[in-house]
PDB file of N, CA and C in Angstrom:
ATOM      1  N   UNK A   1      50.957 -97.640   3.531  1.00  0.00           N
ATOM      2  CA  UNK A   1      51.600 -97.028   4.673  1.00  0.00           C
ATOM      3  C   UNK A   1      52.510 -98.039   5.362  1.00  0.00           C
ATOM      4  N   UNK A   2      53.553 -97.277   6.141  1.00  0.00           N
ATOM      5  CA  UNK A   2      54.862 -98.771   6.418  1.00  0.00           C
ATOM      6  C   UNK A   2      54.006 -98.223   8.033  1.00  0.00           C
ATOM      7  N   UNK A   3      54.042 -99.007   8.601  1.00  0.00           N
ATOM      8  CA  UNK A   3      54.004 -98.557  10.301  1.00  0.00           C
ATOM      9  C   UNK A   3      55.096 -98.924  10.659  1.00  0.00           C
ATOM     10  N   UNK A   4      56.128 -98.562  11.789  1.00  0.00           N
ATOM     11  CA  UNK A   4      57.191 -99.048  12.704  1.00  0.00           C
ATOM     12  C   UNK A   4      56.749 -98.572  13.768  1.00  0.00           C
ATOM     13  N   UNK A   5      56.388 -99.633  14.970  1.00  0.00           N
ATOM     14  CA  UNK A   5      56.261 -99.623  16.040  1.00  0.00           C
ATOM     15  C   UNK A   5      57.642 -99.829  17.164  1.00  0.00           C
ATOM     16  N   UNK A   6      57.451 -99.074  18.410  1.00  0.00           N
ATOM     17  CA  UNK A   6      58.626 -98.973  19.151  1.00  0.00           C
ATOM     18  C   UNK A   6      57.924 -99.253  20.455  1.00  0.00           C
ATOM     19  N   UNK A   7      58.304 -99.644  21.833  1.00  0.00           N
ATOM     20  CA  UNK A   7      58.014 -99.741  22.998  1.00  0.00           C
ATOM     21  C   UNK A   7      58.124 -98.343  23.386  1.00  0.00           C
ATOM     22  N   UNK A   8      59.615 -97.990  23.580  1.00  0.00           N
ATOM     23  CA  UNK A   8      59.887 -96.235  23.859  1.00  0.00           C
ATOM     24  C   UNK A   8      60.997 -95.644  22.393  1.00  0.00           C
ATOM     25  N   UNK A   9      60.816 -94.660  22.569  1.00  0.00           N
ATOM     26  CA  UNK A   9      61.197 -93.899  21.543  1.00  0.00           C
ATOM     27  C   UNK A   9      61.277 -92.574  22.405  1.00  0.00           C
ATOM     28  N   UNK A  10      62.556 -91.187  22.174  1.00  0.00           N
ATOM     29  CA  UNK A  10      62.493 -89.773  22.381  1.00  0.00           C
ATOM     30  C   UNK A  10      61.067 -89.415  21.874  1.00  0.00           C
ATOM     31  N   UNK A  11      61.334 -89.369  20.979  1.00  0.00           N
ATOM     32  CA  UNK A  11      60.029 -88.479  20.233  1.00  0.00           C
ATOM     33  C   UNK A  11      59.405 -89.260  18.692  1.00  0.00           C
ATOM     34  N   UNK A  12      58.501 -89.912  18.379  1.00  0.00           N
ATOM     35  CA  UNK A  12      58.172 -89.781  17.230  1.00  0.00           C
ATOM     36  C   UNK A  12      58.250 -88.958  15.919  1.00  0.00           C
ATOM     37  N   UNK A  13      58.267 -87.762  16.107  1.00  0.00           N
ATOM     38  CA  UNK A  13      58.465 -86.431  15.011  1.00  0.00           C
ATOM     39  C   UNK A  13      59.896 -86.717  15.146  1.00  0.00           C
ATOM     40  N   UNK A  14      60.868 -86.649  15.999  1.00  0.00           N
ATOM     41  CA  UNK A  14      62.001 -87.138  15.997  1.00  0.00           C
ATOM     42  C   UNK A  14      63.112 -87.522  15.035  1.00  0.00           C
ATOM     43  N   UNK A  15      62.198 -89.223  15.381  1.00  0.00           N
ATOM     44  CA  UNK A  15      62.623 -90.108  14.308  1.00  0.00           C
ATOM     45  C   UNK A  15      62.141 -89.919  13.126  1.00  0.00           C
ATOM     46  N   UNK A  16      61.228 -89.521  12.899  1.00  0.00           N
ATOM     47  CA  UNK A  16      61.410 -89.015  11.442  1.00  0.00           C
ATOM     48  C   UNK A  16      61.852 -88.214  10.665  1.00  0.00           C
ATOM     49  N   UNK A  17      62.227 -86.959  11.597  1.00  0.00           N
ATOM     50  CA  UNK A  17      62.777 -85.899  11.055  1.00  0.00           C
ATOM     51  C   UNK A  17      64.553 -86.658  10.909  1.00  0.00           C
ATOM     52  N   UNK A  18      64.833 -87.204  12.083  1.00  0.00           N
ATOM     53  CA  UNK A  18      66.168 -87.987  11.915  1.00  0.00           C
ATOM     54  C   UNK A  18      65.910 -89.074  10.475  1.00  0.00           C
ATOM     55  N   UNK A  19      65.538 -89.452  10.342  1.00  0.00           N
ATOM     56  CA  UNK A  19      65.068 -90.319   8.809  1.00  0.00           C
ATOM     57  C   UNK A  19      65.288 -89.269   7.555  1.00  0.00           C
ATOM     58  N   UNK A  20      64.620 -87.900   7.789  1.00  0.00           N
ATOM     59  CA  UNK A  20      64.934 -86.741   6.345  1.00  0.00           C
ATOM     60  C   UNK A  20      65.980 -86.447   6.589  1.00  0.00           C
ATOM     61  N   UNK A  21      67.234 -86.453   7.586  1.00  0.00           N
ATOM     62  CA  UNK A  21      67.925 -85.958   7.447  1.00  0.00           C
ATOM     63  C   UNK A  21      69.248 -86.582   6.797  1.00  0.00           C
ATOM     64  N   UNK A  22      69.038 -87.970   6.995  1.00  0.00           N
ATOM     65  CA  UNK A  22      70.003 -89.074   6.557  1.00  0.00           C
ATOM     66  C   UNK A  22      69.385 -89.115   5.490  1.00  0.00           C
ATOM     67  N   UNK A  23      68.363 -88.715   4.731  1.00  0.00           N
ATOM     68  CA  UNK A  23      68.182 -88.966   3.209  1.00  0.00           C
ATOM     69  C   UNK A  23      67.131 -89.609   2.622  1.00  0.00           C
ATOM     70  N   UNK A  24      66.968 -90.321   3.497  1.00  0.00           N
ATOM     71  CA  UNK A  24      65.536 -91.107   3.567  1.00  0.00           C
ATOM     72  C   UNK A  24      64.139 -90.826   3.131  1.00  0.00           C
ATOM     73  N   UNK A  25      63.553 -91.821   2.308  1.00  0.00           N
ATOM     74  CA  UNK A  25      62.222 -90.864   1.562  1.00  0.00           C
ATOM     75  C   UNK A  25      61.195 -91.654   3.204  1.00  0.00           C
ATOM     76  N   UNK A  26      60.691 -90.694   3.904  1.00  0.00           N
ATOM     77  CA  UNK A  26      59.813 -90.929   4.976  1.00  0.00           C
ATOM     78  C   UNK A  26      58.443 -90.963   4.903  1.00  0.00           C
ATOM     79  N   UNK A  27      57.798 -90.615   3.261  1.00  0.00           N
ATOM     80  CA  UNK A  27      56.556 -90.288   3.070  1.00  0.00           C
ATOM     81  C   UNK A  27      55.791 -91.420   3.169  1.00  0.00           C
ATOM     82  N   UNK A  28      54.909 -91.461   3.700  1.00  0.00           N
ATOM     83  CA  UNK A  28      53.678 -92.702   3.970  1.00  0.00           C
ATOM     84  C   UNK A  28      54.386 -93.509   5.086  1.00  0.00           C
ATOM     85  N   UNK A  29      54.777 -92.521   6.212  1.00  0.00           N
ATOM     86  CA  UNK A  29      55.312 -93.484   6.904  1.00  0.00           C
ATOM     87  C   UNK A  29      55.058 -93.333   8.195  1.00  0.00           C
ATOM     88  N   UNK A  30      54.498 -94.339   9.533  1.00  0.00           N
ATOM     89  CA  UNK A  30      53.155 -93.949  10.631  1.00  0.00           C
ATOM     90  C   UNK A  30      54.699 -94.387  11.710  1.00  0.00           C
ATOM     91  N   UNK A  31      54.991 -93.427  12.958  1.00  0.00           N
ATOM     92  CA  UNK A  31      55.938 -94.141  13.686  1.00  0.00           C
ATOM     93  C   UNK A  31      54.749 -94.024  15.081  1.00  0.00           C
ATOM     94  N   UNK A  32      55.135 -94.969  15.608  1.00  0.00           N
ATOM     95  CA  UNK A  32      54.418 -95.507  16.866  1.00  0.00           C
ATOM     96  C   UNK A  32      55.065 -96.069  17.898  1.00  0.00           C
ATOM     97  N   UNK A  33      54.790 -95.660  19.200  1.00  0.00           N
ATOM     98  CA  UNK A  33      55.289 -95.912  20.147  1.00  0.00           C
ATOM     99  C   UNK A  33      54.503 -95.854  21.496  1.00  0.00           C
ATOM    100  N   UNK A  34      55.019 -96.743  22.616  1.00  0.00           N
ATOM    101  CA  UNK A  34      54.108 -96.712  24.153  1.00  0.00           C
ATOM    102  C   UNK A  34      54.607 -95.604  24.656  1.00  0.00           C
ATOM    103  N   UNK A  35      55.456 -94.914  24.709  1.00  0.00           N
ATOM    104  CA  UNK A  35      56.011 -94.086  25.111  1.00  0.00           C
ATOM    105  C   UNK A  35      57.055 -93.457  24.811  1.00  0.00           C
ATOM    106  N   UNK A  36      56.984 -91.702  24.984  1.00  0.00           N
ATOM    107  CA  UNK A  36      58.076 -90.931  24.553  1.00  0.00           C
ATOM    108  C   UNK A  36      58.923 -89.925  25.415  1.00  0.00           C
ATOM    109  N   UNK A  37      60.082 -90.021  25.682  1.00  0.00           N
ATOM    110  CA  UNK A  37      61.328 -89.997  26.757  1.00  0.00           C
ATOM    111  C   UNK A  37      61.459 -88.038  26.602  1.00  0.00           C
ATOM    112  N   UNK A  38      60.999 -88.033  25.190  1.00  0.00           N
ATOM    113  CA  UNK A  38      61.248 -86.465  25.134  1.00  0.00           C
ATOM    114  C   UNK A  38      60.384 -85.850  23.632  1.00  0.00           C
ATOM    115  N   UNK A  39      58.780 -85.987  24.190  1.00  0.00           N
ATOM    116  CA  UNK A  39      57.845 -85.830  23.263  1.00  0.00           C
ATOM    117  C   UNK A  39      58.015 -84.143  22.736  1.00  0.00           C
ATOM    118  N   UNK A  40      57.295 -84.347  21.309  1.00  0.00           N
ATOM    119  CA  UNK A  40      57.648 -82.404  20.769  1.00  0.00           C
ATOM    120  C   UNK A  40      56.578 -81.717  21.189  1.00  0.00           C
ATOM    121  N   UNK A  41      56.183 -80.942  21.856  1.00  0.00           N
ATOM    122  CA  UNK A  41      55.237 -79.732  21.492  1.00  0.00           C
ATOM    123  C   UNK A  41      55.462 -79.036  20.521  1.00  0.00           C
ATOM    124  N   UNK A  42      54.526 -78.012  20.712  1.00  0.00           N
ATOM    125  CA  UNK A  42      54.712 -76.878  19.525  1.00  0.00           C
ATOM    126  C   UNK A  42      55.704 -75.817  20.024  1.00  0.00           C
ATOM    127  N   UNK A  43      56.395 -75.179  19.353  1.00  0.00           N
ATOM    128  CA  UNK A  43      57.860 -74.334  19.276  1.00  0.00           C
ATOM    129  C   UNK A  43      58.659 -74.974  20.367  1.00  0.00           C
ATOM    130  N   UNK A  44      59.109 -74.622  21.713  1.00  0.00           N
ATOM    131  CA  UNK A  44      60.211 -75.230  22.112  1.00  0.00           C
ATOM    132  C   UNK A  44      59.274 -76.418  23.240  1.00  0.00           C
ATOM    133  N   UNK A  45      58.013 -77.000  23.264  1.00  0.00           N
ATOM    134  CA  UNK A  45      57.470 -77.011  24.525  1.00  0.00           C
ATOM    135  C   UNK A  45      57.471 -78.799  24.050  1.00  0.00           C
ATOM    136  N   UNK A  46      57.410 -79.155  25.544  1.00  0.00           N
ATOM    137  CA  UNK A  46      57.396 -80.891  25.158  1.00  0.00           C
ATOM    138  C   UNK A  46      56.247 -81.172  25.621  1.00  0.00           C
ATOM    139  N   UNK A  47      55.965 -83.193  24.881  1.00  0.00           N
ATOM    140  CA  UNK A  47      54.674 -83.151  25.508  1.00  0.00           C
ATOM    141  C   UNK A  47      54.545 -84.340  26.264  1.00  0.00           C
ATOM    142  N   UNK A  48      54.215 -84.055  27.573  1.00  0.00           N
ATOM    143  CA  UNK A  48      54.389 -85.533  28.256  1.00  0.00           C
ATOM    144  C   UNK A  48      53.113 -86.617  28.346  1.00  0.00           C
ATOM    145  N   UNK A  49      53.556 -87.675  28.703  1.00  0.00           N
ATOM    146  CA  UNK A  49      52.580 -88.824  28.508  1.00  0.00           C
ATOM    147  C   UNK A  49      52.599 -89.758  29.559  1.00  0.00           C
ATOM    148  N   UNK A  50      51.982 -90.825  30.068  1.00  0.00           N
ATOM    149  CA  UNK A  50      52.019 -91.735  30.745  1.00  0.00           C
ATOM    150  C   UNK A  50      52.039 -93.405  30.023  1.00  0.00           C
ATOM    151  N   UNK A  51      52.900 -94.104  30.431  1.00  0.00           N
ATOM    152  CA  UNK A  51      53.732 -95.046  29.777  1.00  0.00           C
ATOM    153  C   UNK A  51      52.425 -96.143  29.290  1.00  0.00           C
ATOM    154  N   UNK A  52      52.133 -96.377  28.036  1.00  0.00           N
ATOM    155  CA  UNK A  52      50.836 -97.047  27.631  1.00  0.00           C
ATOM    156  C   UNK A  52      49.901 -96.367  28.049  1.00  0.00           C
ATOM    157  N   UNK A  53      49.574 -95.059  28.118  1.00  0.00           N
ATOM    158  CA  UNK A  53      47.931 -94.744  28.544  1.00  0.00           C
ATOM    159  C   UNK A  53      48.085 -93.223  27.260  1.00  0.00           C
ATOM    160  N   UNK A  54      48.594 -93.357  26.268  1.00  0.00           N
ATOM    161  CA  UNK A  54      48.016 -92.565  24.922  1.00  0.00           C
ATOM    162  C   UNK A  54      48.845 -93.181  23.327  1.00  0.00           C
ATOM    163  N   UNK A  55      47.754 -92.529  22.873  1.00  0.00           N
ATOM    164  CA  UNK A  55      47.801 -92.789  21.612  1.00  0.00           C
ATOM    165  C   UNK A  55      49.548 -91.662  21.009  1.00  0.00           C
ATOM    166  N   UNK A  56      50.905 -92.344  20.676  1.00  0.00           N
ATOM    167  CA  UNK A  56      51.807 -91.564  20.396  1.00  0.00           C
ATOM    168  C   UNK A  56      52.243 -91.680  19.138  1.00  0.00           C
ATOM    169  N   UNK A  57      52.229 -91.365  18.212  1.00  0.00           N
ATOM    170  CA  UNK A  57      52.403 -91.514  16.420  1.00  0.00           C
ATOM    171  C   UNK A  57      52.668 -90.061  15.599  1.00  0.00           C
ATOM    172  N   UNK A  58      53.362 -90.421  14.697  1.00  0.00           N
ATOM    173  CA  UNK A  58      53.741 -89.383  13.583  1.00  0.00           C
ATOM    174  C   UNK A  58      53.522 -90.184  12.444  1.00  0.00           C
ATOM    175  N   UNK A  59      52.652 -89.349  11.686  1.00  0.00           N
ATOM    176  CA  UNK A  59      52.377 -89.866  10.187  1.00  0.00           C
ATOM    177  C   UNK A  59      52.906 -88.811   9.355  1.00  0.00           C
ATOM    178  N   UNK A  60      53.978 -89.739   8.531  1.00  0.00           N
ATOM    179  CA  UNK A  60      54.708 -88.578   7.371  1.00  0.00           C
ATOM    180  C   UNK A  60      53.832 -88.628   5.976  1.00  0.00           C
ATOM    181  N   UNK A  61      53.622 -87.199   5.591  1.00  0.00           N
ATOM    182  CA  UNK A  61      53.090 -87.458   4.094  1.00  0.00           C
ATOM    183  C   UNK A  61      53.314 -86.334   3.635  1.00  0.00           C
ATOM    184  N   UNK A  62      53.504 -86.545   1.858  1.00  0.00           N
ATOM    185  CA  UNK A  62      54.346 -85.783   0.276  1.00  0.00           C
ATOM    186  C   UNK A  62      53.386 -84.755   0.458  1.00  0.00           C
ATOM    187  N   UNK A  63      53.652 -83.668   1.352  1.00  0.00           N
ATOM    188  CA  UNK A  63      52.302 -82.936   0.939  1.00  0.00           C
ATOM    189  C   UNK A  63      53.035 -81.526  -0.329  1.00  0.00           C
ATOM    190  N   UNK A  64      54.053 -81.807  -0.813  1.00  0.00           N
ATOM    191  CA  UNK A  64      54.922 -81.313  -1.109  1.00  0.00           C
ATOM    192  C   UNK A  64      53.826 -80.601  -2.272  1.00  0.00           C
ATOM    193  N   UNK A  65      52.490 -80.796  -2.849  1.00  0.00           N
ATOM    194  CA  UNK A  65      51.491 -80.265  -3.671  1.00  0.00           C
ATOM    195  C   UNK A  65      51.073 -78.896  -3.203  1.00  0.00           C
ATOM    196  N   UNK A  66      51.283 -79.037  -2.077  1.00  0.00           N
ATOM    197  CA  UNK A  66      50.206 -77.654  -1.115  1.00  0.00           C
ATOM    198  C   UNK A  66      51.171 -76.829  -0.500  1.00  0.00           C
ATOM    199  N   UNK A  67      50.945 -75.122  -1.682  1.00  0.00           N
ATOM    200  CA  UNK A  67      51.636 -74.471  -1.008  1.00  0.00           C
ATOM    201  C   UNK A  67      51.289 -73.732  -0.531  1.00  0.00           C
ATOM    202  N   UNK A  68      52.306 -73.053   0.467  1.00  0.00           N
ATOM    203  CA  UNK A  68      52.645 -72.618   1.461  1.00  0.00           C
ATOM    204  C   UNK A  68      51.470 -72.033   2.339  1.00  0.00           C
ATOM    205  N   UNK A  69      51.144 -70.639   1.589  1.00  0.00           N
ATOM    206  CA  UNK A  69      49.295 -70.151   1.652  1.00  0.00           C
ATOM    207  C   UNK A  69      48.690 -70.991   2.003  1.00  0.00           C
ATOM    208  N   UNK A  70      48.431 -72.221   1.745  1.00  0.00           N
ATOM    209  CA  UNK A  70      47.499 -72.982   2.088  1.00  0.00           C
ATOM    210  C   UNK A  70      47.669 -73.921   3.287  1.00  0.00           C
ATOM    211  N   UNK A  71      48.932 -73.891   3.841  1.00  0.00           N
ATOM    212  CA  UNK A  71      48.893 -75.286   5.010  1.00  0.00           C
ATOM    213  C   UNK A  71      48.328 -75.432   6.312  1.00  0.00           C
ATOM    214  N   UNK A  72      47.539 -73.782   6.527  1.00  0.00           N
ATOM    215  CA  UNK A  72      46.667 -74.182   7.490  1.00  0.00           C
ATOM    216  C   UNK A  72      45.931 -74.394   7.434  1.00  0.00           C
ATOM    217  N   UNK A  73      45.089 -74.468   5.980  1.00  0.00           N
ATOM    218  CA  UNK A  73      44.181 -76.115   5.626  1.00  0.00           C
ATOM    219  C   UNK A  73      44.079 -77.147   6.201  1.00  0.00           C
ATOM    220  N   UNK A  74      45.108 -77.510   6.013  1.00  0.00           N
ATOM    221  CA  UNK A  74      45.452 -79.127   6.573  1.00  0.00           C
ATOM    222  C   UNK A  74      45.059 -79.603   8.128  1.00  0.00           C
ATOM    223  N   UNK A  75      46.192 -78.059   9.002  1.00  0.00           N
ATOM    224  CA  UNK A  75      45.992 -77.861   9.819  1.00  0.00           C
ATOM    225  C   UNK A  75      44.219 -78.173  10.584  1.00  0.00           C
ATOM    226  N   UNK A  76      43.665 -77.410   9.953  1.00  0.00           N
ATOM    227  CA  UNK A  76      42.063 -77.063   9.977  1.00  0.00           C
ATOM    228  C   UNK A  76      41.140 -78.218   9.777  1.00  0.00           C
ATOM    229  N   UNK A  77      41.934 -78.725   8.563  1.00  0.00           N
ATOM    230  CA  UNK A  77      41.181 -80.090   8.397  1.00  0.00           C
ATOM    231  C   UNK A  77      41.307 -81.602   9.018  1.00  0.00           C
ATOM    232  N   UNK A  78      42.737 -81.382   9.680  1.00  0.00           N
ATOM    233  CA  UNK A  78      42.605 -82.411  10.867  1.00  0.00           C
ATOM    234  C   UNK A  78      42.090 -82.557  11.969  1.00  0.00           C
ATOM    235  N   UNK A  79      41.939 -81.026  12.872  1.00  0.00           N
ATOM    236  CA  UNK A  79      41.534 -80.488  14.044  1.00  0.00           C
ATOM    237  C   UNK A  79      39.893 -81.026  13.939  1.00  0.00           C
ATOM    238  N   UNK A  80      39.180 -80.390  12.770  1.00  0.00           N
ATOM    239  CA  UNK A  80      37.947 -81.020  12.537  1.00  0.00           C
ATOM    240  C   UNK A  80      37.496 -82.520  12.183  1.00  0.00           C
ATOM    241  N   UNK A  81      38.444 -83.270  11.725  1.00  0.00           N
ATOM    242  CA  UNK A  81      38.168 -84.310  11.850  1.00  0.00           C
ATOM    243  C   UNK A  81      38.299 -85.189  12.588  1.00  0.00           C
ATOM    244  N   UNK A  82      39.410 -84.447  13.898  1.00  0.00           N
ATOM    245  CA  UNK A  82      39.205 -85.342  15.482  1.00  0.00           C
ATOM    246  C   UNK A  82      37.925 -85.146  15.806  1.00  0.00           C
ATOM    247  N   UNK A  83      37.733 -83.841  16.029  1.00  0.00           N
ATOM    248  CA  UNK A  83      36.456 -83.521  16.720  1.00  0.00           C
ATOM    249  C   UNK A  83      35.295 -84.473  16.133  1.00  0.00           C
ATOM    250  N   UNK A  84      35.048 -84.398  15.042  1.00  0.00           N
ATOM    251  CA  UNK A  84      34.162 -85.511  14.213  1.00  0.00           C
ATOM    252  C   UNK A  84      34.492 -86.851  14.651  1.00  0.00           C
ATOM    253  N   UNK A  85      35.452 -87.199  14.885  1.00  0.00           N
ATOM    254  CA  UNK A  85      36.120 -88.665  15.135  1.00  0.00           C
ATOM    255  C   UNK A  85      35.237 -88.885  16.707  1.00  0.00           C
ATOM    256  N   UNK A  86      36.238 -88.071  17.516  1.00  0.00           N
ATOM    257  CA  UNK A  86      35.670 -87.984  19.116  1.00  0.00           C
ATOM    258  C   UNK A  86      33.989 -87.923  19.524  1.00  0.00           C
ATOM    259  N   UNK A  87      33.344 -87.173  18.517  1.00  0.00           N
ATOM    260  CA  UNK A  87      31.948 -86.961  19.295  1.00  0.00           C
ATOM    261  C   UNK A  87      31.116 -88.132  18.814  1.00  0.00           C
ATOM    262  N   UNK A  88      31.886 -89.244  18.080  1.00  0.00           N
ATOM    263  CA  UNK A  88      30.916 -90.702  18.763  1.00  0.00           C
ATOM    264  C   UNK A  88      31.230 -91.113  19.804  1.00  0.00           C
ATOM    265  N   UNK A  89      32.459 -90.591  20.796  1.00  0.00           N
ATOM    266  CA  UNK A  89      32.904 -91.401  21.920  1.00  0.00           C
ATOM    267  C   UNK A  89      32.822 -90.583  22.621  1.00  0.00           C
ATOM    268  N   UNK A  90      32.663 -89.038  22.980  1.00  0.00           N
ATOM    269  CA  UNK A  90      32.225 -88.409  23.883  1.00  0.00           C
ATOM    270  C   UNK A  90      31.224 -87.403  23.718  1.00  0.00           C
ATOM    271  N   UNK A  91      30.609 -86.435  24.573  1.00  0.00           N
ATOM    272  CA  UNK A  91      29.668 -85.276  24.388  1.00  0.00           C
ATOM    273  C   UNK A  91      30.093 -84.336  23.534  1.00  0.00           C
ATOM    274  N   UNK A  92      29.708 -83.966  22.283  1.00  0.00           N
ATOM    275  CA  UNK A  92      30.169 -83.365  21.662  1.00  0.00           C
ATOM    276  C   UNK A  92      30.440 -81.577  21.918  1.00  0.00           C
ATOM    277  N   UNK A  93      29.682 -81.656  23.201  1.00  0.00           N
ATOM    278  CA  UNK A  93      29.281 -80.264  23.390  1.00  0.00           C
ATOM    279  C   UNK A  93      30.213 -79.996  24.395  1.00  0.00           C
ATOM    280  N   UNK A  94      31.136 -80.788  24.708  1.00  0.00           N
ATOM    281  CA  UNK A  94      32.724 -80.567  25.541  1.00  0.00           C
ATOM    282  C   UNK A  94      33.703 -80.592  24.704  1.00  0.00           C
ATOM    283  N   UNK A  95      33.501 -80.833  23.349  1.00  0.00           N
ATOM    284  CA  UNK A  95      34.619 -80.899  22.489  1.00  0.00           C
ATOM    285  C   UNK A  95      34.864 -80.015  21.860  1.00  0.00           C
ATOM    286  N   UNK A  96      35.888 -79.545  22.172  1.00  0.00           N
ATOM    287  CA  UNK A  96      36.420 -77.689  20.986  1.00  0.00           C
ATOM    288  C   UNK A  96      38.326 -78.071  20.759  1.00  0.00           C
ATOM    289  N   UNK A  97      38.237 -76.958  19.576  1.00  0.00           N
ATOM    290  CA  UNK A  97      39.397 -77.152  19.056  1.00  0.00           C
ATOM    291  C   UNK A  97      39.906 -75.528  19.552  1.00  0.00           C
ATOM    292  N   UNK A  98      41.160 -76.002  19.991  1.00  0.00           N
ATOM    293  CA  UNK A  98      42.289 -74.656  20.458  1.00  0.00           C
ATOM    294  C   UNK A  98      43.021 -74.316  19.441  1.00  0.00           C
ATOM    295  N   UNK A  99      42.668 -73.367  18.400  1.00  0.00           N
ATOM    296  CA  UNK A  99      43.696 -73.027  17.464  1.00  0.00           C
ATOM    297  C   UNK A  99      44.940 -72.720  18.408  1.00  0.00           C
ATOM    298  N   UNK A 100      46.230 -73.003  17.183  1.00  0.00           N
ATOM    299  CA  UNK A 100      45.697 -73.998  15.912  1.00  0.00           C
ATOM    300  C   UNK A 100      46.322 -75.181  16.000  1.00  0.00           C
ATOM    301  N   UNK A 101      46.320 -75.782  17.221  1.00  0.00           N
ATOM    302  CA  UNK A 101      46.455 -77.344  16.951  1.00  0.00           C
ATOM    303  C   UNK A 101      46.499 -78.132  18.402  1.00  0.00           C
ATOM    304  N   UNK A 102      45.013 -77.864  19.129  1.00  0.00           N
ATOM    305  CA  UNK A 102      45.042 -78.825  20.228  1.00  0.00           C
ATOM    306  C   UNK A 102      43.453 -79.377  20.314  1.00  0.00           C
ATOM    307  N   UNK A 103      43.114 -80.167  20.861  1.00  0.00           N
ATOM    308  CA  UNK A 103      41.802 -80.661  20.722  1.00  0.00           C
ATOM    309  C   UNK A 103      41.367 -80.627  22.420  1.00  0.00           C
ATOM    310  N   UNK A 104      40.577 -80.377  22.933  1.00  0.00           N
ATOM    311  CA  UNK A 104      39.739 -80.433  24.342  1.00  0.00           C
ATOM    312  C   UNK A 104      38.792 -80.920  24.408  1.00  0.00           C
ATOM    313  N   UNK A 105      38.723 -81.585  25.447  1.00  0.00           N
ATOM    314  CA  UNK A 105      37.324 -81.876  26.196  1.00  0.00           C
ATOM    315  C   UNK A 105      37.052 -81.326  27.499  1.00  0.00           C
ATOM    316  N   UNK A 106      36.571 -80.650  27.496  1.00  0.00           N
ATOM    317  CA  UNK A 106      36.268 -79.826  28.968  1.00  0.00           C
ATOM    318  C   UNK A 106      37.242 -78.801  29.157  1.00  0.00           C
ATOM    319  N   UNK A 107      38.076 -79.290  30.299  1.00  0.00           N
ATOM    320  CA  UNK A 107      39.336 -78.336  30.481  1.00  0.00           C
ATOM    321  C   UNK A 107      40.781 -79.698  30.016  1.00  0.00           C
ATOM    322  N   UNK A 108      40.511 -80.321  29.349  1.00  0.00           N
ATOM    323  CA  UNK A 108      41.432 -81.587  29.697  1.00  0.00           C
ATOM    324  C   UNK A 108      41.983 -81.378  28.287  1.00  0.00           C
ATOM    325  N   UNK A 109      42.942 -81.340  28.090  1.00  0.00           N
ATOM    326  CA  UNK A 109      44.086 -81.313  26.151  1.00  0.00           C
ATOM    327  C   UNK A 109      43.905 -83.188  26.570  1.00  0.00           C
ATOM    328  N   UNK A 110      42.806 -83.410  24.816  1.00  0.00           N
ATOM    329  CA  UNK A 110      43.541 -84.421  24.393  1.00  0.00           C
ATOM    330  C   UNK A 110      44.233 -84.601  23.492  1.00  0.00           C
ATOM    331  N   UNK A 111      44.220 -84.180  22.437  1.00  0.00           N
ATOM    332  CA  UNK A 111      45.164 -84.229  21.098  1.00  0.00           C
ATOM    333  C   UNK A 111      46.016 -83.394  21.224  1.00  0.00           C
ATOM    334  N   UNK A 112      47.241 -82.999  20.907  1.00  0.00           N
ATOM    335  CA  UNK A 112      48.186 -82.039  20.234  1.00  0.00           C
ATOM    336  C   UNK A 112      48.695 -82.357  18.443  1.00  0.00           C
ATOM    337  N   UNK A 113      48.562 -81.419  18.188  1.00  0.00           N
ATOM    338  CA  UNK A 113      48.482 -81.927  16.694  1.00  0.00           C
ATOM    339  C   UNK A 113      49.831 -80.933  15.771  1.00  0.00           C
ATOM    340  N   UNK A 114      50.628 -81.461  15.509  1.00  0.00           N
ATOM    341  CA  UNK A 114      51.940 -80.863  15.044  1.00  0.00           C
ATOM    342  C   UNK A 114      51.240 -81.306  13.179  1.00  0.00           C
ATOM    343  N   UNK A 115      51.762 -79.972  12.594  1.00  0.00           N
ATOM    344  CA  UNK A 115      51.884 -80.351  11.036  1.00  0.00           C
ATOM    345  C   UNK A 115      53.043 -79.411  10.562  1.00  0.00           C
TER     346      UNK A 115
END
C-alpha cells in the first residue's frame, strides 16, 4: 500500500478520484489527511470534521473482480468490521450500523463509510 499523507486536503475521495481521472492506476492507494476543506458525504451531502480530532482517509482498491450484484457485500462487510473493530474500545451495546454506510454510538455518527 503507498500512503500519502497531507496536513489539509478538499476531500480525500477527491484526490483520488482526481488521480483516475488523469490516468493514474490509484489501486492500493491510502490518502490521509488532518483535515478536509470540503469532505464527501453520500450523494450531494458533505462531511465535516474538526482540524486533527478524526480519523480522514480513502483507501483505493482493484475491486474490479466483484460484480455489480454483489457490491453491497463489501459495503456490509466493512460496516461489520468497524463495529467488530470498535467494541474493544467501546460498549458494544451502543454500537449499530445505519444502513448502508454509517456507524453509531449512541446518537453520535462515527464512521461514514463511502464505497
Amino acid at each position: 500500500m503507498k500512503i500519502t499523507r497531507f496536513k489539509t486536503l478538499d476531500s480525500t475521495n477527491k484526490y483520488l478520484q482526481n488521480l483516475l481521472e488523469e490516468g493514474k492506476d490509484i489501486a492500493d492507494n491510502v490518502v490521509v489527511t488532518e483535515f478536509q476543506t470540503s469532505g464527501k458525504g453520500q450523494g450531494k451531502n458533505v462531511w465535516e470534521s474538526e482540524d486533527g480530532k478524526n480519523l480522514l482517509f480513502s483507501v483505493a482498491l482493484d475491486m474490479s473482480y466483484l460484480k455489480a450484484e454483489n457490491q453491497f457485500l463489501l459495503t456490509q462487510m466493512v460496516s461489520v468490521v468497524m463495529i467488530n473493530v470498535l467494541k474493544n474500545y467501546l460498549p458494544e451495546e451502543h454500537l449499530y450500523i445505519k444502513w448502508p454506510n454509517d456507524i453509531y454510538y449512541g446518537d453520535k455518527k462515527l464512521v461514514g463509510i463511502l464505497i
